[in-house]
N, C-alpha and C. Protein backbone atom coordinates (compact mmCIF):
# COMPACT_ATOMS: atom_id res chain seq x y z
N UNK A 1 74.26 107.93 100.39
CA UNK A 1 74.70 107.58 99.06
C UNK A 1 74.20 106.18 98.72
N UNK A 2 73.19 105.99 97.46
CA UNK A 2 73.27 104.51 96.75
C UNK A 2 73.94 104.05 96.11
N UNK A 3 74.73 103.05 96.09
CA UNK A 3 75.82 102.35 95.25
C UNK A 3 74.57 102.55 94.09
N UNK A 4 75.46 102.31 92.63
CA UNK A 4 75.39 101.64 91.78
C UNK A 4 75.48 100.10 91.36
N UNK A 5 75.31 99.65 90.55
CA UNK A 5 75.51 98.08 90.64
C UNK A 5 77.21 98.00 90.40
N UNK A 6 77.61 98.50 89.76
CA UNK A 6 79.14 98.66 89.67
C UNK A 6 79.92 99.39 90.49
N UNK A 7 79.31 100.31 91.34
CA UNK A 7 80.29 100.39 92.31
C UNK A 7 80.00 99.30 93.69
N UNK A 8 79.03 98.99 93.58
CA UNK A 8 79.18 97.93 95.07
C UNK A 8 79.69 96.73 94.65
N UNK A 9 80.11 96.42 92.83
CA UNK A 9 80.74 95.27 92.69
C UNK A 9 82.25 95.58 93.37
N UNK A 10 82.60 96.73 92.62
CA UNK A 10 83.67 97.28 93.33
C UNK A 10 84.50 97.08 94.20
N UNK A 11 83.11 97.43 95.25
CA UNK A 11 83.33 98.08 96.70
C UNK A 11 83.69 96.41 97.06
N UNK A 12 82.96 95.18 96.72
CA UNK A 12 83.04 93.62 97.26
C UNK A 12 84.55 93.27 96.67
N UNK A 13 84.53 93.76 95.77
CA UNK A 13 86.54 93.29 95.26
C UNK A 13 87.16 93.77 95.91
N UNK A 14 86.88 95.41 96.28
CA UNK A 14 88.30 96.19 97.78
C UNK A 14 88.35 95.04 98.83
N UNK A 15 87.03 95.51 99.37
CA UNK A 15 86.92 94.74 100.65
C UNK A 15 87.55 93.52 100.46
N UNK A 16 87.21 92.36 99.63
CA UNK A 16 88.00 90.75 99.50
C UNK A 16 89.08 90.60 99.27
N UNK A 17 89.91 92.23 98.59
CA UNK A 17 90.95 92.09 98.36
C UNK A 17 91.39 91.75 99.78
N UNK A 18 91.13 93.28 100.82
CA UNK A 18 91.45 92.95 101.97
C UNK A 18 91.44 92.39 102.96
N UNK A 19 90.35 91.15 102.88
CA UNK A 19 89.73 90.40 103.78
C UNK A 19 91.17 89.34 104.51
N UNK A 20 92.42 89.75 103.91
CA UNK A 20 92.75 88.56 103.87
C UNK A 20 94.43 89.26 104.79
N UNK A 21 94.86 88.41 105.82
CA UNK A 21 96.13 89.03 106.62
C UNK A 21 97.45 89.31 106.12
N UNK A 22 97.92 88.31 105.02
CA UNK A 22 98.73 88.53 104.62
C UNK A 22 98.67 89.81 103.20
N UNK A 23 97.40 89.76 102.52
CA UNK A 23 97.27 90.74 101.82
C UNK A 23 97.23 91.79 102.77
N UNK A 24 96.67 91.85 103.65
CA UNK A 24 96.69 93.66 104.82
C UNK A 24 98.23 93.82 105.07
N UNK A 25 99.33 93.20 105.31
CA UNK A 25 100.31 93.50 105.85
C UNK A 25 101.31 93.40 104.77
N UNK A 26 100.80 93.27 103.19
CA UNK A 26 101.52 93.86 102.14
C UNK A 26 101.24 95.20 102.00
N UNK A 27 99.86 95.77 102.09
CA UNK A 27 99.31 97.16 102.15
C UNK A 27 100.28 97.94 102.66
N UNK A 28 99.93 97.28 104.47
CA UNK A 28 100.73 98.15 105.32
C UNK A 28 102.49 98.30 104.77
N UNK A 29 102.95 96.98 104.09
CA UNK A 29 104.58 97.24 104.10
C UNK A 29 104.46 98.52 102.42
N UNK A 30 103.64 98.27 101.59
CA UNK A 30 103.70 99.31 100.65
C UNK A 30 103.12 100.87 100.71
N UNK A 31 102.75 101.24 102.24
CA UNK A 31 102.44 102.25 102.62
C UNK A 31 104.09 103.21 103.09
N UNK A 32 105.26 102.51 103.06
CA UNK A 32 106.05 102.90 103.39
C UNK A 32 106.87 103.59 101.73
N UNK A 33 106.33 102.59 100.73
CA UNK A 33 107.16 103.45 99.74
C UNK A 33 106.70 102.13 98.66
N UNK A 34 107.21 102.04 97.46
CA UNK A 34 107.43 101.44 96.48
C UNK A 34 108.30 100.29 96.89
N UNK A 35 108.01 98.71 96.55
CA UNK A 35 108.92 98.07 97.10
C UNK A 35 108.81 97.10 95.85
N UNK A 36 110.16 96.11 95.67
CA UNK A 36 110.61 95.23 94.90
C UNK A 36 110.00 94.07 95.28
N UNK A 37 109.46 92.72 94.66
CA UNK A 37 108.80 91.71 94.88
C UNK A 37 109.68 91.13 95.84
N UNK A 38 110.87 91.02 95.66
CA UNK A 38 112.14 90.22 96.31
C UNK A 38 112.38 90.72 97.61
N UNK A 39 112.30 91.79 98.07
CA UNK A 39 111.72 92.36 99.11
C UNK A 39 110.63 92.24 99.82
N UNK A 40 109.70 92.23 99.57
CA UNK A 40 108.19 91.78 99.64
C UNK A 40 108.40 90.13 100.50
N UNK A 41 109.10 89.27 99.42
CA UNK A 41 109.10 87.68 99.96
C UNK A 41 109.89 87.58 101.15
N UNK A 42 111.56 88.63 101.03
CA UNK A 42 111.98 88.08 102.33
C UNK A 42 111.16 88.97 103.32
N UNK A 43 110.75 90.05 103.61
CA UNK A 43 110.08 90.25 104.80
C UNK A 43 108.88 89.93 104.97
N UNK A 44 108.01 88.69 104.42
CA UNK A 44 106.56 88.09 104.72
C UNK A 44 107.50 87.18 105.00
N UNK A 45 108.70 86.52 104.70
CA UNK A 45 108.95 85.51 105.18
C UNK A 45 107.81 84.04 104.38
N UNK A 46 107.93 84.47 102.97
CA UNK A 46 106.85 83.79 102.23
C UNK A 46 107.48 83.18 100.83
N UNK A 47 106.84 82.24 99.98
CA UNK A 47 107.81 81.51 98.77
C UNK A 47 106.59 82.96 97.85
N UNK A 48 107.69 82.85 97.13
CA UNK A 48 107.58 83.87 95.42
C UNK A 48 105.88 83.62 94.79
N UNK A 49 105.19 82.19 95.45
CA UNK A 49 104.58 81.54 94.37
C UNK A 49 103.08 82.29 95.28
N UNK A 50 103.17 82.36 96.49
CA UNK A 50 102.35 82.39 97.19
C UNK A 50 101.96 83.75 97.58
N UNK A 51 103.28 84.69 97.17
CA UNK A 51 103.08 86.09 97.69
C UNK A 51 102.82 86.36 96.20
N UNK A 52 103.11 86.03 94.57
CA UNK A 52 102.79 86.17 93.57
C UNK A 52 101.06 86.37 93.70
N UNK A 53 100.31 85.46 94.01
CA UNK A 53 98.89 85.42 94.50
C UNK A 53 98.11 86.20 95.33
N UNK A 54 98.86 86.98 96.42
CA UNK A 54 98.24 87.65 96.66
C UNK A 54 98.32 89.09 96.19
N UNK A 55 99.68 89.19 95.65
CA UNK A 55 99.89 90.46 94.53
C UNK A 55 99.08 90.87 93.52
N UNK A 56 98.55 89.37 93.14
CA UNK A 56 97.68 89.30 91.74
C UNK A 56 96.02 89.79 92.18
N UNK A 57 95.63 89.43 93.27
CA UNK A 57 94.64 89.88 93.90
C UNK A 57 94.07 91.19 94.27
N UNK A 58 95.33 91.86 94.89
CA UNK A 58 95.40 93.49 95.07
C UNK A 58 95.27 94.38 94.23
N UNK A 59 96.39 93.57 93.08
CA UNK A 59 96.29 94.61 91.80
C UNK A 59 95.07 94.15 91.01
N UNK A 60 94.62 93.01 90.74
CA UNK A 60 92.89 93.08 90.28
C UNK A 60 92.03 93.71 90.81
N UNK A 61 92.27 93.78 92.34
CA UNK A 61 91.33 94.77 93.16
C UNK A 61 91.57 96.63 92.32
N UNK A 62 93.12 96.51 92.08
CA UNK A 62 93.07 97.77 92.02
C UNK A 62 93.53 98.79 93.21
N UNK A 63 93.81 98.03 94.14
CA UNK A 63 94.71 98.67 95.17
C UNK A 63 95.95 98.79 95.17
N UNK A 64 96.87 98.04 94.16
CA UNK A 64 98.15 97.96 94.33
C UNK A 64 98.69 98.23 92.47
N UNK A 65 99.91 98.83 92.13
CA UNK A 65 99.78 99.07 91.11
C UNK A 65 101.63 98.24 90.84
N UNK A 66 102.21 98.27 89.38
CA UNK A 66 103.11 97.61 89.56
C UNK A 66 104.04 98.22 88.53
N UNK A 67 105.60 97.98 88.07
CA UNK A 67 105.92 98.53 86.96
C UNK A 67 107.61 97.35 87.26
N UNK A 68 107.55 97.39 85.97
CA UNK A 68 108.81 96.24 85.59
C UNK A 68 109.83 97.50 85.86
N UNK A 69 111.48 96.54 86.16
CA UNK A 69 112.47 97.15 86.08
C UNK A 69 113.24 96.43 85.97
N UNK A 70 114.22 95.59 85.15
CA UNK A 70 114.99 94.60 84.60
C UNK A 70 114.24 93.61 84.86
N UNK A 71 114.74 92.74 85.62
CA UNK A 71 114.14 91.34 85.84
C UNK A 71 113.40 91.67 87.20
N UNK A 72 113.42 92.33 87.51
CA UNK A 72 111.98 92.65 89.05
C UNK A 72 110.94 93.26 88.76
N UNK A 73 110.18 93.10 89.55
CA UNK A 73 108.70 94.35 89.34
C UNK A 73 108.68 94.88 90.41
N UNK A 74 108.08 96.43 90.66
CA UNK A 74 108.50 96.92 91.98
C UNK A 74 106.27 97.03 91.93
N UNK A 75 106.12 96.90 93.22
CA UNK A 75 104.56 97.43 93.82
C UNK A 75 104.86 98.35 94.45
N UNK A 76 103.49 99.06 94.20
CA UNK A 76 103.03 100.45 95.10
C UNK A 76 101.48 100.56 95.34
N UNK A 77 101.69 101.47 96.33
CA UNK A 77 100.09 101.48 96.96
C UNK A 77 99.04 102.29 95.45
N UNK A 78 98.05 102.30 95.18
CA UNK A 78 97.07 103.14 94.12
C UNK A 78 96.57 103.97 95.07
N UNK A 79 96.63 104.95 95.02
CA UNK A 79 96.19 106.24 96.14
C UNK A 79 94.98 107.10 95.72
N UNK A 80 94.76 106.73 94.43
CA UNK A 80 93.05 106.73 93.72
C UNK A 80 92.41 106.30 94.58
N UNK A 81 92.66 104.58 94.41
CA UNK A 81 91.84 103.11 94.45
C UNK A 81 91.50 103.82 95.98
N UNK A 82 92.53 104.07 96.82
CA UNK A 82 92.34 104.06 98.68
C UNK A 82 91.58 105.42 97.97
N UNK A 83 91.47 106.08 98.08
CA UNK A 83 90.25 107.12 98.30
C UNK A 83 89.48 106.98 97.94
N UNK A 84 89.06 105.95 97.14
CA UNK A 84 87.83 105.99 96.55
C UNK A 84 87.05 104.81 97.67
N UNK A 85 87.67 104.01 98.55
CA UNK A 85 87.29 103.04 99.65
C UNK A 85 86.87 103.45 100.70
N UNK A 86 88.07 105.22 101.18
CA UNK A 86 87.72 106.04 102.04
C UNK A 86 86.39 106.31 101.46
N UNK A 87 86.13 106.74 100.64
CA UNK A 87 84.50 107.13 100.05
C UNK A 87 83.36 106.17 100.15
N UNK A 88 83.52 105.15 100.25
CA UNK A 88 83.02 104.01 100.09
C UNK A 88 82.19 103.91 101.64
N UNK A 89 83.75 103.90 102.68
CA UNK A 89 83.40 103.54 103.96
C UNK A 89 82.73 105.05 104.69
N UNK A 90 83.32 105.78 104.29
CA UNK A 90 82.33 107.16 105.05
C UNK A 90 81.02 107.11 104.70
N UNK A 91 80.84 106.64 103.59
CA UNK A 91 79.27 106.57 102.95
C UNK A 91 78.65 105.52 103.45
N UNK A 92 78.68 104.57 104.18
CA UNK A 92 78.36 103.77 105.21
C UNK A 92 78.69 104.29 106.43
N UNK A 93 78.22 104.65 106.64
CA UNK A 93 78.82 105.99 107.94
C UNK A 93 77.13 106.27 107.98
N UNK A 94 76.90 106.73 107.13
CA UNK A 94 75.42 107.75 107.31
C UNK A 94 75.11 108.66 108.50
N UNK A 95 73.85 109.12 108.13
CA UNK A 95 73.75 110.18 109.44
C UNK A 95 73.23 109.55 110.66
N UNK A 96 74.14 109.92 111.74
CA UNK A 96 73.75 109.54 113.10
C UNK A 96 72.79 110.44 113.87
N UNK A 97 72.31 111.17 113.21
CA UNK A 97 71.47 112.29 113.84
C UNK A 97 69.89 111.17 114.66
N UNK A 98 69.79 109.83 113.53
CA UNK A 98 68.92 109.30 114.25
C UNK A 98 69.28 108.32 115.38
N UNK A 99 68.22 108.00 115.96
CA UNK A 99 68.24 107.29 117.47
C UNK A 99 67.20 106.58 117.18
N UNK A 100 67.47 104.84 117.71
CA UNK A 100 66.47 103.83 117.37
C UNK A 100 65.96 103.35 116.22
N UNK A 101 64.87 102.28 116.06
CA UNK A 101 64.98 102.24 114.85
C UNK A 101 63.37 102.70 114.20
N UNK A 102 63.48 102.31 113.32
CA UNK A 102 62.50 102.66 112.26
C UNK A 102 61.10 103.18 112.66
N UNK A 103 60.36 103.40 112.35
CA UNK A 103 59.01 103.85 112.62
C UNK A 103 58.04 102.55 112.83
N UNK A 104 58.31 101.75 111.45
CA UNK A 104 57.40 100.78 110.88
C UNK A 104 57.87 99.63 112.30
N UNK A 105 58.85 99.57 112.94
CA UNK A 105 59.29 98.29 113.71
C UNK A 105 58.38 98.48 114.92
N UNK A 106 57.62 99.50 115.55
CA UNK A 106 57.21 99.90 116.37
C UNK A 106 55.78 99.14 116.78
């Protein structure tokens, strides 16, 4: 598969979303269900201002989606966005049928 120019912009926003530990281990805690921001801060064990930032990151990525409910916002995983990354990364996969490299390196 060849990217497009817009999907490998894409594909560099997933990836950067995730490049980062505390953004991976919001993933992982919103793989369990829909969770409240206030929730979110006490189990990173993190201030509002700092986990706000990496929230804002995910959901620009497009991995994380959000919806108000009085005065909270609850996050959830985008289960599009992850399949379309699974697609991304299998397609960098390519076929292993070859062995060694190129012809021309020879």
């Amino acid at each position: 598969m060849t990217f497009t120019i817009k999907q490998r912009e894409t594909s560099v926003s997933l990836f950067h979303a995730l490049s980062d530990e505390t953004r991976l281990e919001i993933m992982e805690r919103l793989k369990e269900g829909e969770q409240c921001v206030c929730d979110l801060t006490d189990a990173l064990k993190t201030a509002q201002s700092r986990l706000s930032f990496h929230l804002k990151v995910l959901k620009d990525a497009g991995l994380i989606t959000d919806r108000p409910e009085g005065r909270w916002i609850y996050y959830s995983l985008n289960a599009e966005v992850l399949e379309e990354l699974v697609a991304v990364v299998q397609s960098l996969q390519g076929s292993r049928s070859r062995v060694g490299s190129s012809s021309r390196c020879r």
